[in-house]
Structure formats: structure tokens, C-alpha cells
N, C-alpha and C. Protein backbone atom coordinates (compact mmCIF):
# COMPACT_ATOMS: atom_id res chain seq x y z
N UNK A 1 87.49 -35.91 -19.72
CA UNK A 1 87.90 -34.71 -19.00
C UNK A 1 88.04 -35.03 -17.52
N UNK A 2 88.72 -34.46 -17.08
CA UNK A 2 89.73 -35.03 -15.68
C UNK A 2 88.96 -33.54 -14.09
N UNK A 3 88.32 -34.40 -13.21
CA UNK A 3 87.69 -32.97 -12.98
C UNK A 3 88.43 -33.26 -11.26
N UNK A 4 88.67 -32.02 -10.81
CA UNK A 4 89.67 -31.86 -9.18
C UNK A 4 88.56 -31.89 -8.47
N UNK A 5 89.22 -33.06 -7.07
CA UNK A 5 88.29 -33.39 -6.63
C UNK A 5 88.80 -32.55 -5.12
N UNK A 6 88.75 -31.37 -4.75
CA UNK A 6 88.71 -30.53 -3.83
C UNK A 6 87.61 -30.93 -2.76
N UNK A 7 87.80 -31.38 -1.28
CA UNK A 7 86.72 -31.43 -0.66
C UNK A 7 86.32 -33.18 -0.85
N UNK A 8 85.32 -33.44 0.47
CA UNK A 8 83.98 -32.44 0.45
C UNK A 8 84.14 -31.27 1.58
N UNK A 9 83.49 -30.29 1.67
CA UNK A 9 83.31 -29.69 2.75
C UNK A 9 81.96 -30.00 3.37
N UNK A 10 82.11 -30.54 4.62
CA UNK A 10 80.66 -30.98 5.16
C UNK A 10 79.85 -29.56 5.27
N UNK A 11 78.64 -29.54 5.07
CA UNK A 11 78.02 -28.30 5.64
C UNK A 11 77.15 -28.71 7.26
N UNK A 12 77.70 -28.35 7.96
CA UNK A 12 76.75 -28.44 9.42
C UNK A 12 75.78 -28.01 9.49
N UNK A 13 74.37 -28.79 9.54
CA UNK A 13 73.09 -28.31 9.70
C UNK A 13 72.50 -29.25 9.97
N UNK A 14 71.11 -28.91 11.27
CA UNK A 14 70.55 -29.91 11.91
C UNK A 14 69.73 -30.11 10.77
N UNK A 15 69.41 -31.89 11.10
CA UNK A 15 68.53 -32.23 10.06
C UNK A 15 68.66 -32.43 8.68
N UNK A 16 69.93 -32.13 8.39
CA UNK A 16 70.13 -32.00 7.05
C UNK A 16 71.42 -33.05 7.09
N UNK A 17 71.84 -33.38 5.76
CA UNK A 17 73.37 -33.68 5.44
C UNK A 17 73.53 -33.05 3.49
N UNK A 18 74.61 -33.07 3.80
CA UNK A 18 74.96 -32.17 2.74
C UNK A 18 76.76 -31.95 2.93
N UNK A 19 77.03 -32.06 1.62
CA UNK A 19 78.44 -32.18 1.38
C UNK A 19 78.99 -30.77 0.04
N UNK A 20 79.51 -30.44 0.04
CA UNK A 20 80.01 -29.23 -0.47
C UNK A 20 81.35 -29.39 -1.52
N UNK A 21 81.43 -29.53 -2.25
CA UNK A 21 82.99 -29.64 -3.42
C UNK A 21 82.91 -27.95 -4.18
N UNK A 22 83.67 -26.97 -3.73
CA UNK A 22 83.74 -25.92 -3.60
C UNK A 22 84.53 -25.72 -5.23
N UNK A 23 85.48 -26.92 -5.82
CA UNK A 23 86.26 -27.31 -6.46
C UNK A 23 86.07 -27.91 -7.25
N UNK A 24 84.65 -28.98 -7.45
CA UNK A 24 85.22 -30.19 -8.18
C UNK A 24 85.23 -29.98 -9.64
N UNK A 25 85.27 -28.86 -10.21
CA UNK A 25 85.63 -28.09 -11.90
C UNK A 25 86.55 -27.33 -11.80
N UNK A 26 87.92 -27.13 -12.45
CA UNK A 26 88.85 -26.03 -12.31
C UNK A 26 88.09 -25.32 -13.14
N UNK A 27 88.30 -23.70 -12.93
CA UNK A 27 88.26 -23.06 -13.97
C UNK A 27 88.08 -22.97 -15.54
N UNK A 28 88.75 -23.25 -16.01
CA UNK A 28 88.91 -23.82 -17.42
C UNK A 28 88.08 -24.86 -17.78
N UNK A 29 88.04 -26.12 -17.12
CA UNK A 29 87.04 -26.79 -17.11
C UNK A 29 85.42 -26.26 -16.84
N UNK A 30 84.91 -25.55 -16.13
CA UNK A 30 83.88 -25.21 -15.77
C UNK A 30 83.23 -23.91 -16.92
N UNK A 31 84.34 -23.21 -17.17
CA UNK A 31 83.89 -22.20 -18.25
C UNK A 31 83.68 -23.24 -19.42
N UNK A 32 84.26 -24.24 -20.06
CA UNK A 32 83.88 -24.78 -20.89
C UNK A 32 82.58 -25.35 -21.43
N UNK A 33 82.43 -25.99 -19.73
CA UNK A 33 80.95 -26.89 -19.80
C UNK A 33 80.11 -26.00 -19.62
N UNK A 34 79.76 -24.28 -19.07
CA UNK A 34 79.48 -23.43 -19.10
C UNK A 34 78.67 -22.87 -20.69
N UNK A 35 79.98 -22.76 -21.38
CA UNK A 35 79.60 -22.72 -23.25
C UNK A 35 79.01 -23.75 -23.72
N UNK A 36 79.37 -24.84 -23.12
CA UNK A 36 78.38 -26.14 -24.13
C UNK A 36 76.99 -25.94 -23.67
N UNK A 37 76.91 -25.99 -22.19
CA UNK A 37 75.52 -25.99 -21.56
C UNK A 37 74.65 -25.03 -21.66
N UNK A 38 74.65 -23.89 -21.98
CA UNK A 38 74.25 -22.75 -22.52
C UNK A 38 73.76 -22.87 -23.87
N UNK A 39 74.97 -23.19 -24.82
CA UNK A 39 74.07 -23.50 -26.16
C UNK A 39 73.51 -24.75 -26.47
N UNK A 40 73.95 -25.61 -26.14
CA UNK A 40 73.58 -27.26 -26.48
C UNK A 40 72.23 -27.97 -26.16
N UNK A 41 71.82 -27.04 -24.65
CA UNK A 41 70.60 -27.74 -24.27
C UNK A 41 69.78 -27.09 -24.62
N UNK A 42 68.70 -27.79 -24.61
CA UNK A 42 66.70 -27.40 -25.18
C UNK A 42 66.20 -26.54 -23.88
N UNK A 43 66.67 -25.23 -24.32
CA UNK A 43 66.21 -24.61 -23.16
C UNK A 43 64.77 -23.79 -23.55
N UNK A 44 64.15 -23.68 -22.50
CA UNK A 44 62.36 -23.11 -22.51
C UNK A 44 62.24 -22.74 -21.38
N UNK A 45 61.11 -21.83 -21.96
CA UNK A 45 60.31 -20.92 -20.73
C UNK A 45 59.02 -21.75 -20.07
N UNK A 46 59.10 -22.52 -19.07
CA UNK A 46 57.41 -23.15 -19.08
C UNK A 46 56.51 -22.24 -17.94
N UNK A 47 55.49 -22.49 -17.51
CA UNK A 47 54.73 -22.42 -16.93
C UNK A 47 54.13 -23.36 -15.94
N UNK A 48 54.01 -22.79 -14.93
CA UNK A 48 53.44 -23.41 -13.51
C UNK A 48 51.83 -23.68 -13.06
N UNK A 49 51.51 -24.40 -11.97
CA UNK A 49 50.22 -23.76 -11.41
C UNK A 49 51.18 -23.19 -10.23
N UNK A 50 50.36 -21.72 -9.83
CA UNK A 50 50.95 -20.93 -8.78
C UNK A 50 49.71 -20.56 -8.07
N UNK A 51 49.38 -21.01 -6.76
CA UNK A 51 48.03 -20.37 -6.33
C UNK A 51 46.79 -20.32 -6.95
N UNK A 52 46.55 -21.44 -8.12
CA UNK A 52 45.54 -21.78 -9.12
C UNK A 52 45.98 -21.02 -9.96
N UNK A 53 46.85 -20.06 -10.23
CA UNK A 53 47.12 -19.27 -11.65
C UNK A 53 48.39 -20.53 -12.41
N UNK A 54 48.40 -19.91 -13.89
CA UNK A 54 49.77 -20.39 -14.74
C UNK A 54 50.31 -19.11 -14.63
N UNK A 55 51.60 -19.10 -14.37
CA UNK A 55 52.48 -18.14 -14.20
C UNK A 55 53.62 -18.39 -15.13
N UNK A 56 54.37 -17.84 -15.38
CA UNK A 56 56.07 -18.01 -16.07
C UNK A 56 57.24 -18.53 -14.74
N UNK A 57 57.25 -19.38 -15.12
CA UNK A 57 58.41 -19.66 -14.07
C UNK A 57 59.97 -18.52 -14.51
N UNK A 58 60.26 -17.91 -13.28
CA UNK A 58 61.19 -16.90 -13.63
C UNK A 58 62.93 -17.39 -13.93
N UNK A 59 62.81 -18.13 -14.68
CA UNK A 59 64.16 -18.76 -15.41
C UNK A 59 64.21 -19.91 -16.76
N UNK A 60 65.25 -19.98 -17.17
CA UNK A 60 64.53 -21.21 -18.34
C UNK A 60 64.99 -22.83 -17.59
N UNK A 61 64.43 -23.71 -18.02
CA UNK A 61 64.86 -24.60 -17.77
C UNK A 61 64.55 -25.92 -19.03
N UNK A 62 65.29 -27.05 -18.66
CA UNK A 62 65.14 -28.65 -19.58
C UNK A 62 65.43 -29.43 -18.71
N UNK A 63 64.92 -30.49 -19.09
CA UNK A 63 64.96 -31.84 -18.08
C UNK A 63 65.34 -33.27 -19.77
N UNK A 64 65.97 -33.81 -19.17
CA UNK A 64 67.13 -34.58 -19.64
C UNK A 64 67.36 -35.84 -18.96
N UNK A 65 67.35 -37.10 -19.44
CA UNK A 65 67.22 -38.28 -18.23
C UNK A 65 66.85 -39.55 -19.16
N UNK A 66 66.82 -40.41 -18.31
CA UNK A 66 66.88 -42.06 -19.17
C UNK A 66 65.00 -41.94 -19.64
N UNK A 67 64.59 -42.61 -20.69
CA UNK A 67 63.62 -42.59 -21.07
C UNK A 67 62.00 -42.61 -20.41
N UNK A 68 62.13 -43.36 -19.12
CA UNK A 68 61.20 -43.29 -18.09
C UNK A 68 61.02 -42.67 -17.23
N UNK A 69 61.95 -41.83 -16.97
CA UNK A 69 62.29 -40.69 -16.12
C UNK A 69 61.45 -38.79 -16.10
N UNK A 70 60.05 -39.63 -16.18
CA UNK A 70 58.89 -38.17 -16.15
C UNK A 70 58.68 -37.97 -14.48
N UNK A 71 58.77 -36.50 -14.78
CA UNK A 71 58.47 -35.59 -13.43
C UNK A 71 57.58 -34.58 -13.63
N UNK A 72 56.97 -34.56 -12.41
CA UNK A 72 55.70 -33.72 -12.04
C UNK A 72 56.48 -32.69 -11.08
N UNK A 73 55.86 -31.65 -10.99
CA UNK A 73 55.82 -30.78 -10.06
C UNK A 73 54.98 -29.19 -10.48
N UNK A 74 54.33 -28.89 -9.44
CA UNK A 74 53.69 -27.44 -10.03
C UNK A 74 52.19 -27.69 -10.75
N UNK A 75 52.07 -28.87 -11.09
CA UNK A 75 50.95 -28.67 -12.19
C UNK A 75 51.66 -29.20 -13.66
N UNK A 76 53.01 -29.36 -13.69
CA UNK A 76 53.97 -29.27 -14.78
C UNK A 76 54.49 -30.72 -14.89
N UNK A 77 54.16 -31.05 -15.89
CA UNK A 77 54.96 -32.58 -16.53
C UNK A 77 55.97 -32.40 -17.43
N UNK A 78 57.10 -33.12 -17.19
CA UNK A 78 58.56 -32.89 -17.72
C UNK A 78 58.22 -34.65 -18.32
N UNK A 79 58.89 -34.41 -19.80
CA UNK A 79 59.10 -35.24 -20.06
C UNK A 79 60.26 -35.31 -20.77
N UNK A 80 61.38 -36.10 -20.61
CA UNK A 80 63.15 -36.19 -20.74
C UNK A 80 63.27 -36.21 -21.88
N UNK A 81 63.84 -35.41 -22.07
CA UNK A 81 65.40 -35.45 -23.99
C UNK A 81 66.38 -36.51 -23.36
N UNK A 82 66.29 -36.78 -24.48
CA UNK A 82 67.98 -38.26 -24.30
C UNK A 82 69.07 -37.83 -24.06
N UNK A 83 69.87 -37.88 -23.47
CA UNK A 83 70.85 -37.63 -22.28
C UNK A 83 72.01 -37.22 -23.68
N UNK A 84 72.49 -35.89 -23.67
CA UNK A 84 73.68 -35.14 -24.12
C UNK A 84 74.89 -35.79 -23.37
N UNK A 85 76.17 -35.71 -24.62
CA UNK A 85 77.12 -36.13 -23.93
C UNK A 85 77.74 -35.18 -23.16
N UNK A 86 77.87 -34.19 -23.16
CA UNK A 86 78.03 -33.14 -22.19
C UNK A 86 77.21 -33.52 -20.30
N UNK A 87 76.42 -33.51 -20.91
CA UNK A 87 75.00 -34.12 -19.34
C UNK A 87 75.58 -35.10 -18.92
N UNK A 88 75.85 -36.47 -19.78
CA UNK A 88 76.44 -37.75 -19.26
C UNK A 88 77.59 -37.63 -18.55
N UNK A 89 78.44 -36.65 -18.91
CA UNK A 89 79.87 -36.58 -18.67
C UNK A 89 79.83 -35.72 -17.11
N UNK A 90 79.03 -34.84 -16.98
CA UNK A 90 78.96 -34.27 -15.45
C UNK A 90 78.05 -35.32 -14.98
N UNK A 91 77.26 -35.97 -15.49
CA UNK A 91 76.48 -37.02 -14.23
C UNK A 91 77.58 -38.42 -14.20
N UNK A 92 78.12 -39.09 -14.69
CA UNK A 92 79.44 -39.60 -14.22
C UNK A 92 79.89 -38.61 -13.08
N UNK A 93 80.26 -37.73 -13.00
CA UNK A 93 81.18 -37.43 -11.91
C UNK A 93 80.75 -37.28 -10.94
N UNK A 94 79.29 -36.81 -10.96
CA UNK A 94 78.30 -36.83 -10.01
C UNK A 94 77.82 -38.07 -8.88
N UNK A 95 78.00 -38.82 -9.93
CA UNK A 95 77.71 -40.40 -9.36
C UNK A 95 78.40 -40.63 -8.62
N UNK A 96 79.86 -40.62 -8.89
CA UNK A 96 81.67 -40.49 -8.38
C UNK A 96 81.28 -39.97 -7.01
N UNK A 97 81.24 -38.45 -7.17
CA UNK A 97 81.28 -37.77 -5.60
C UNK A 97 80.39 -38.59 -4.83
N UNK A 98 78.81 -38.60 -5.04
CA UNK A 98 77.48 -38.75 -4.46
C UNK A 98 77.96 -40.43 -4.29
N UNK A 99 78.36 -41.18 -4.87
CA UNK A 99 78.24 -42.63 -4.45
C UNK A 99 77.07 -42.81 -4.39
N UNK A 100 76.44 -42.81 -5.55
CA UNK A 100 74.95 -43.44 -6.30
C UNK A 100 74.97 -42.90 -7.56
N UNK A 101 73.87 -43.58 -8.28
CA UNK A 101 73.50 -43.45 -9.61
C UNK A 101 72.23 -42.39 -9.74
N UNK A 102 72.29 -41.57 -11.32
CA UNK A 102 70.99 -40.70 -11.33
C UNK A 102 70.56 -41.03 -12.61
N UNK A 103 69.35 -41.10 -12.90
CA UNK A 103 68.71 -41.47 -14.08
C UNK A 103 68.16 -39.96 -14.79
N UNK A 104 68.28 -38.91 -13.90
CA UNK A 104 67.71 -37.29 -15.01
C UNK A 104 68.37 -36.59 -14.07
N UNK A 105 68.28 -35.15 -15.00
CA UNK A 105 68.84 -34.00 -14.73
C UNK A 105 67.64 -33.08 -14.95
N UNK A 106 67.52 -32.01 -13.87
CA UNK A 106 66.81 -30.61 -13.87
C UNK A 106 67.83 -29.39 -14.42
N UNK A 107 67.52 -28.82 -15.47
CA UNK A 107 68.42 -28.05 -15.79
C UNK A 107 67.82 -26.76 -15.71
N UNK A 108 68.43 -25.64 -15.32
CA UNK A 108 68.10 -24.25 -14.95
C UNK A 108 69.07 -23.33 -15.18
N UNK A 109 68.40 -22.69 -16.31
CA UNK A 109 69.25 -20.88 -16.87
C UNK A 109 68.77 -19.65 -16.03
N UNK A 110 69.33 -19.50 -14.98
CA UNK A 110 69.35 -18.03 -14.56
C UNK A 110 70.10 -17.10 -15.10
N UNK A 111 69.48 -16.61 -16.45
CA UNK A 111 70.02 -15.38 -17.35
C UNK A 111 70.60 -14.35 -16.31
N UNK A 112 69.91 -13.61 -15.12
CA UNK A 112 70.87 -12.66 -14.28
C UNK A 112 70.00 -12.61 -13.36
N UNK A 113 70.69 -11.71 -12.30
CA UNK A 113 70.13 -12.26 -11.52
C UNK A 113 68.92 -11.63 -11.11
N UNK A 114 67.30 -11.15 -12.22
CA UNK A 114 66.57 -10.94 -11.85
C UNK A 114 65.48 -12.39 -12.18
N UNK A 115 66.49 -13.67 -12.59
CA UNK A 115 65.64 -14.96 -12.61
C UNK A 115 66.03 -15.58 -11.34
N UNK A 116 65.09 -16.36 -10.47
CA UNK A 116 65.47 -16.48 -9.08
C UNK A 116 64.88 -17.85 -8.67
N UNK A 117 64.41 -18.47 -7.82
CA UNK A 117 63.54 -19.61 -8.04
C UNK A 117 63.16 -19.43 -6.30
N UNK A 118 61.36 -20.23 -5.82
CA UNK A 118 61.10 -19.38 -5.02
C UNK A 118 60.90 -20.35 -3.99
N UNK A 119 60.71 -20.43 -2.48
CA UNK A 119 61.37 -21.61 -1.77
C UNK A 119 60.34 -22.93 -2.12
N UNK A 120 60.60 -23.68 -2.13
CA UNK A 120 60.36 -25.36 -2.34
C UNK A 120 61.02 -26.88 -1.40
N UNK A 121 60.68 -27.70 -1.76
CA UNK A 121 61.66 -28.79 -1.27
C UNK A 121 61.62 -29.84 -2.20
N UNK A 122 62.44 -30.36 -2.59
CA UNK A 122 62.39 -31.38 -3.82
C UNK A 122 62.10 -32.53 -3.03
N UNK A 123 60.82 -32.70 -2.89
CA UNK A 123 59.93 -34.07 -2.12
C UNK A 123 58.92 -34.49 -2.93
N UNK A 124 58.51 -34.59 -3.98
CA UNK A 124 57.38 -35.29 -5.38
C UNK A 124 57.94 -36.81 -4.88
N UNK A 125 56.92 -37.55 -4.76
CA UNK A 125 56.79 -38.99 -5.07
C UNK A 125 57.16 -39.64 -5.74
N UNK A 126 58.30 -39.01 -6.94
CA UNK A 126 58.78 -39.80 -7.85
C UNK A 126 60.37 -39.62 -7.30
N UNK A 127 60.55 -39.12 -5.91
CA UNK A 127 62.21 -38.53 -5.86
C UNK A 127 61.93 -39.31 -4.54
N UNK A 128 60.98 -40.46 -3.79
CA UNK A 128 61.56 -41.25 -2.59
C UNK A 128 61.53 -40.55 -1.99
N UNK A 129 61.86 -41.38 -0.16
CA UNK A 129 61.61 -40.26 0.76
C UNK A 129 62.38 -40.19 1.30
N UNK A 130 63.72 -40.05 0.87
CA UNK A 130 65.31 -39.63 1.57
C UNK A 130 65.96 -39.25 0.31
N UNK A 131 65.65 -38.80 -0.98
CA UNK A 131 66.16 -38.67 -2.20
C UNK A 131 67.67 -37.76 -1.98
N UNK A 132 68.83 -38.40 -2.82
CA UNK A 132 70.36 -37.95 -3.18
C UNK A 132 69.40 -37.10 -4.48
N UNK A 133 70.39 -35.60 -4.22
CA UNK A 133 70.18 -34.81 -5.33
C UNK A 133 71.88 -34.22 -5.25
N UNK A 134 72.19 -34.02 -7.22
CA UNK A 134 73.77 -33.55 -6.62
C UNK A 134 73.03 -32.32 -7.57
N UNK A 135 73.74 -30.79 -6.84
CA UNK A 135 73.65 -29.84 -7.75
C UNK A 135 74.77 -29.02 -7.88
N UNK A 136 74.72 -29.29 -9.27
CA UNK A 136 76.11 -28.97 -9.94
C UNK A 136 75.79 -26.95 -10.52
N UNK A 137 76.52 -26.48 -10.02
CA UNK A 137 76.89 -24.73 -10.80
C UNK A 137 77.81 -24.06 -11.51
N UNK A 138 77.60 -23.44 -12.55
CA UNK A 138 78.29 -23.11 -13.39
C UNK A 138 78.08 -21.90 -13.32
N UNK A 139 79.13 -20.70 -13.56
CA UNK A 139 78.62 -19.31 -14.21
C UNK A 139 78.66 -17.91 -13.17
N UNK A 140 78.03 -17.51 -12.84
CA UNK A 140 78.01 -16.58 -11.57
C UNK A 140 77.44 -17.12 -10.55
N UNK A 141 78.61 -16.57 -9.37
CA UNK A 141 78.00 -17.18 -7.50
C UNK A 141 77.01 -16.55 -7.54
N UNK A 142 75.78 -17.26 -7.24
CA UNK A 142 74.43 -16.75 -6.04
C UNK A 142 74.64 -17.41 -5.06
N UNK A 143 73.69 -17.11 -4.46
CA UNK A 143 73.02 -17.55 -2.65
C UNK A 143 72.16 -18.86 -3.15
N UNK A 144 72.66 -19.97 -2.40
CA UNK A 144 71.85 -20.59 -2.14
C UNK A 144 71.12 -20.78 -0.52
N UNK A 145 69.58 -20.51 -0.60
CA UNK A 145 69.44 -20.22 0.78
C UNK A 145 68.19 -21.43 1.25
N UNK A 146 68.82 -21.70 2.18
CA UNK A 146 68.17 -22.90 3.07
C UNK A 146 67.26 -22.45 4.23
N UNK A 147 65.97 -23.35 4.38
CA UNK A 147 64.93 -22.34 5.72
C UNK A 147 64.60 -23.85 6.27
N UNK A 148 64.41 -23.85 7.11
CA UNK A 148 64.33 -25.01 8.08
C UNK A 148 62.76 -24.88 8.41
N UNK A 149 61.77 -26.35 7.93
CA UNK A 149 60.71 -26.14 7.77
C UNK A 149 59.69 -25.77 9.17
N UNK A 150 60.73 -26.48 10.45
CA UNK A 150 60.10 -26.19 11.99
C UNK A 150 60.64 -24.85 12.44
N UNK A 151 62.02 -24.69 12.52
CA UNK A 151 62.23 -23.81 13.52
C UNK A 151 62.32 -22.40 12.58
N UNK A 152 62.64 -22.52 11.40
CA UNK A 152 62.55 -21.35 10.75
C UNK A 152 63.89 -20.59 10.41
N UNK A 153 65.10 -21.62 10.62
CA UNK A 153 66.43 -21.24 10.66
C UNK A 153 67.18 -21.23 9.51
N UNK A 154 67.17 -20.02 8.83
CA UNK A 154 68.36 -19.66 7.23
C UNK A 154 69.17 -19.68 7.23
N UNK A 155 69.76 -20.07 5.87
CA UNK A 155 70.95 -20.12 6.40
C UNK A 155 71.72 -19.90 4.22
N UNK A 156 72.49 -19.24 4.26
CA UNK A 156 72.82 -19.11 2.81
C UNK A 156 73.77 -19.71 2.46
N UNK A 157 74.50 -20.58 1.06
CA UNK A 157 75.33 -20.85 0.91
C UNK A 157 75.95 -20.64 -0.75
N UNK A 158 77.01 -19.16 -0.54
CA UNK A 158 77.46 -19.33 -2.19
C UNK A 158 77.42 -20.29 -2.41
N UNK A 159 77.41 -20.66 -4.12
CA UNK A 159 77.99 -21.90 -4.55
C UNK A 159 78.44 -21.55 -5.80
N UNK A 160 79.95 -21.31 -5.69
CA UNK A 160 80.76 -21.39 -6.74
C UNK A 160 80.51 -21.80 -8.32
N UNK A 161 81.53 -21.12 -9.15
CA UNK A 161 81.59 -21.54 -10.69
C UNK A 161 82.28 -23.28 -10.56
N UNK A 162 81.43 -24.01 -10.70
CA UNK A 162 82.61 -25.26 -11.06
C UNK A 162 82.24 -26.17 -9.49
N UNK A 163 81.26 -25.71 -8.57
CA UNK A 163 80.68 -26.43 -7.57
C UNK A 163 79.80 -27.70 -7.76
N UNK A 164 79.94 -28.57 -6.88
CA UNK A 164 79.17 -29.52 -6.64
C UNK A 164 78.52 -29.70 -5.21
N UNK A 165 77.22 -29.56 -4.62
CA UNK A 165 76.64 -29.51 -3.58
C UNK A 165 75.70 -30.64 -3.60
N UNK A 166 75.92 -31.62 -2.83
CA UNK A 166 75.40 -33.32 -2.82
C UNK A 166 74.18 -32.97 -1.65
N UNK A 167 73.21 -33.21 -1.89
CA UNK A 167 72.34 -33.12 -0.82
C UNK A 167 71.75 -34.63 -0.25
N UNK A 168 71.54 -35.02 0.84
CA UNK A 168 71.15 -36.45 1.07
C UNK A 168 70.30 -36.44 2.22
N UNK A 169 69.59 -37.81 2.84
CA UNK A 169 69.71 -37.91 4.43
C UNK A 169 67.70 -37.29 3.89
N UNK A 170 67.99 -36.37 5.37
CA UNK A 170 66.40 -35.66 5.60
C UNK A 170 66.24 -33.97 5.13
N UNK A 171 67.38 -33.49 4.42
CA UNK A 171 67.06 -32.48 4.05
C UNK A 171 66.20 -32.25 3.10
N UNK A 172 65.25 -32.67 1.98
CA UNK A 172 64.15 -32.57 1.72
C UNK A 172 63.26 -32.47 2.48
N UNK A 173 63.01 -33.26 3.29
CA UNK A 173 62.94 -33.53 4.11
C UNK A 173 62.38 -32.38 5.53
N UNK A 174 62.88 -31.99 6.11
CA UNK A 174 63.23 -30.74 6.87
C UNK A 174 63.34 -29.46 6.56
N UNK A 175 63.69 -29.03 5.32
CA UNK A 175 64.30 -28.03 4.62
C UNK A 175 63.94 -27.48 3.78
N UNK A 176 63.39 -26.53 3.60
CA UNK A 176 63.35 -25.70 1.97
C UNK A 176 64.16 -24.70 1.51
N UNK A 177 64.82 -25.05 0.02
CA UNK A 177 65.82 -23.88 -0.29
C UNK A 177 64.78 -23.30 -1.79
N UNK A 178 66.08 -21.93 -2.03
CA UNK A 178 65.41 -21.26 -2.79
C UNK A 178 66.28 -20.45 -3.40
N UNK A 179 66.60 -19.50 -4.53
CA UNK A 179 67.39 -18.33 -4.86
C UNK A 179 66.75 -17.44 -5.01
N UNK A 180 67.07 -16.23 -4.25
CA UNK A 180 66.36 -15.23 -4.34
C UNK A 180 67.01 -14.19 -5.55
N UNK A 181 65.86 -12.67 -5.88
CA UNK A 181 66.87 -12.33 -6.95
C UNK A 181 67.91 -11.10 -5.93
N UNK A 182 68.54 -10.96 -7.67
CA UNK A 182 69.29 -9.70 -6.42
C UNK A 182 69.86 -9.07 -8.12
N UNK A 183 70.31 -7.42 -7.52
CA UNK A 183 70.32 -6.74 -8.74
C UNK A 183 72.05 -6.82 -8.73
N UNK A 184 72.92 -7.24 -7.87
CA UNK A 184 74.12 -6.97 -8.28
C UNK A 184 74.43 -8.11 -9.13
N UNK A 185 73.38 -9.50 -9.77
CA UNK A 185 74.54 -9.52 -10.71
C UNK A 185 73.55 -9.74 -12.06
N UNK A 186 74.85 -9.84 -12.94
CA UNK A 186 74.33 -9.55 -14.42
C UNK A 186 74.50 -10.60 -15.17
N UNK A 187 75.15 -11.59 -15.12
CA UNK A 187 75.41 -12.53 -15.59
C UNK A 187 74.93 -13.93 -15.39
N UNK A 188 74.99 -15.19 -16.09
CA UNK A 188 74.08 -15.66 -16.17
C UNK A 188 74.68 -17.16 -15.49
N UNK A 189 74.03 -17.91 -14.98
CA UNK A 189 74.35 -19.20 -14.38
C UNK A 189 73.43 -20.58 -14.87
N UNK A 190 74.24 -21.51 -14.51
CA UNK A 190 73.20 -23.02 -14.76
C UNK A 190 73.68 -23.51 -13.93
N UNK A 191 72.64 -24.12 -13.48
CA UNK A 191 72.26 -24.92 -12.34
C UNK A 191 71.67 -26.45 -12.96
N UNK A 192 72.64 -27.71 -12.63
CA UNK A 192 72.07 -28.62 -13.09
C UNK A 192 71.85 -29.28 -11.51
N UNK A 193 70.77 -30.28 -11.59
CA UNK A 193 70.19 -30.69 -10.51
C UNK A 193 69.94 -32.25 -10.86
N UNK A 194 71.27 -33.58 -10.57
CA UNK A 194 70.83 -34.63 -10.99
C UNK A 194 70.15 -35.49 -9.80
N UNK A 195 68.86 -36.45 -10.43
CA UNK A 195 68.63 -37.40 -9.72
C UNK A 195 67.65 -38.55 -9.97
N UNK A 196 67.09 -39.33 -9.10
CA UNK A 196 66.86 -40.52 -9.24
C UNK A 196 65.19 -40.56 -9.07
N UNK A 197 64.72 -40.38 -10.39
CA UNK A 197 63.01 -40.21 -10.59
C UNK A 197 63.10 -42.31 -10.33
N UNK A 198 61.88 -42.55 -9.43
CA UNK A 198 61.48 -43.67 -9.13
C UNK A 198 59.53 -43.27 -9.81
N UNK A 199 59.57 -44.82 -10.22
CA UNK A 199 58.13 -44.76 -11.15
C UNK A 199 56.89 -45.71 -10.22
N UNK A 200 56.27 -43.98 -10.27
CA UNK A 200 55.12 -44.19 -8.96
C UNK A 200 53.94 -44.30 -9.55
N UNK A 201 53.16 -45.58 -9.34
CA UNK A 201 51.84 -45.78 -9.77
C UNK A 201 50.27 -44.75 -9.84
């Protein structure tokens, strides 16, 4: 499958780098991988540590990746399903834009938009300390919203059906993003999140 490579659009932000493909799924293409990714993957509800509680994390998610490729975060150990050809086929392209390789994928069902995810920074010891993350969206635009960990500066960025948003550099780094909920929409999105788990003693 042949995917348009629209962009990048740089996004300007101190401290950060980050590249934007507003495009890189037409339509047709993106609703497709949309239907596969929805039914195809091992999707679940897990649970967190939140403030010493287990909570429900408010969306579903699967993690997917080369066999050594376990991640921590939360209190929560992910351990990888063998890579779908659907998964393989957007992390190829991923690789393409990003100019690097990813060994797993974070995958995330926001059924509508009262599933949201709450601010963080993807900095775990197994993601290096300048980690490439590409995150790929399918389904309905949300906000993706960025807070700048010193000065405190937000900043939101739709991200399209059929988007690719490459994150690199020090924005882990500097930065925490997050989706907040919101009642205008109803429909449901995936959010895949590929990258490069390094195996920490």
C-alpha cells in the first residue's frame, strides 16, 4: 500500500523538535487501516498504579513489538504480541518518515471522547534519553496538548485521520503531552505510538 507523503510540517517549539505529516494516509487508505486496527488487535482494559491506587486506565490499549521489547510504566508491564501485518506495514512507513528503526508499538483505543489519557512524558529507561517516537492517528481529530515542563507553556495540536507526528531531540525531555476528554466527540480513534524499547539491566 502506497501512502502520500504530504509534509513534514515542522512544529515550532522551544525545546522540542517535532515534525508533523498532516497527510501521510489518504483517506481511503486511513479508513481502511482504521477497520483492520480496530478489529485485528488484542485490545484490553489494564490497570495502573495511580497515587498508590490501581485505577482503569481510561482507554483500551496493546503493545505489539519484536520479542524483547517489554515496557514498564505506571506500575504496568507490557509484554509484546508478535508484530501484525497490518502493524508492520505502518511501522515501515514510519521508519521511512522518522529515518530510524522501531522495535514496538503502543497501541491506544479512544472509544469517544470520554477516554482521554492524562499528562505524562514518554521518558522510562527503556526509551533512552533523546528517544524518536512516531505517532501515527486514525479515526476522529482530538487535541493533542503539549505543557512545557519549566515555563508552563501549552500548546494544542489537532492531529488528523491518516496523521503522522514524529517526535525527537529533547521533547521528552522538556515536555509533557496529554488528551484531554471532551464531550463533542463520539467517535472513536487509535493512536499508534512506535518505538525503540532499549534493554535496561
Amino acid at each position: 500500500m502506497q501512502a502520500s507523503l504530504f509534509g513534514p510540517e515542522p512544529v515550532e517549539l522551544p525545546d522540542a523538535t517535532l515534525d508533523y505529516f498532516p497527510e501521510a494516509y489518504d483517506r481511503a487508505q486511513a479508513d481502511e487501516l482504521l477497520a483492520q486496527l480496530m478489529t485485528q488487535l488484542h485490545w484490553r482494559q489494564d490497570r495502573i498504579c495511580l497515587y498508590g491506587k490501581k485505577v482503569n486506565i481510561p482507554r483500551l490499549q496493546a503493545w505489539y513489538g519484536d520479542s524483547s521489547a517489554n515496557y514498564r510504566y505506571s506500575g504496568l508491564t507490557m509484554q509484546p504480541r508478535p508484530w501484525l501485518p497490518v502493524l508492520e506495514a505502518i511501522k515501515l512507513r514510519c521508519e521511512r518518515l522518522a529515518d530510524c528503526r522501531f522495535n514496538s508499538v503502543l497501541a491506544n483505543l479512544y472509544r469517544d471522547g470520554n477516554d482521554a489519557m492524562g499528562w505524562h512524558s514518554d521518558d522510562e529507561p527503556e526509551l533512552g534519553s533523546r528517544p524518536v517516537i512516531a505517532s501515527v492517528s486514525f479515526g476522529a481529530e482530538r487535541g493533542f496538548d503539549l505543557r512545557h515542563k519549566k515555563t508552563g507553556q501549552k500548546v494544542r495540536l489537532p492531529l488528523a485521520h491518516g496523521s503522522v507526528l514524529i517526535m525527537r531531540g529533547d521533547t521528552q525531555k522538556c515536555w509533557q503531552h496529554g488528551m484531554a476528554r471532551t464531550k463533542k466527540i463520539t467517535s472513536p480513534r487509535v493512536n499508534l505510538t512506535f518505538r525503540w524499547i532499549h534493554s535496561v539491566e
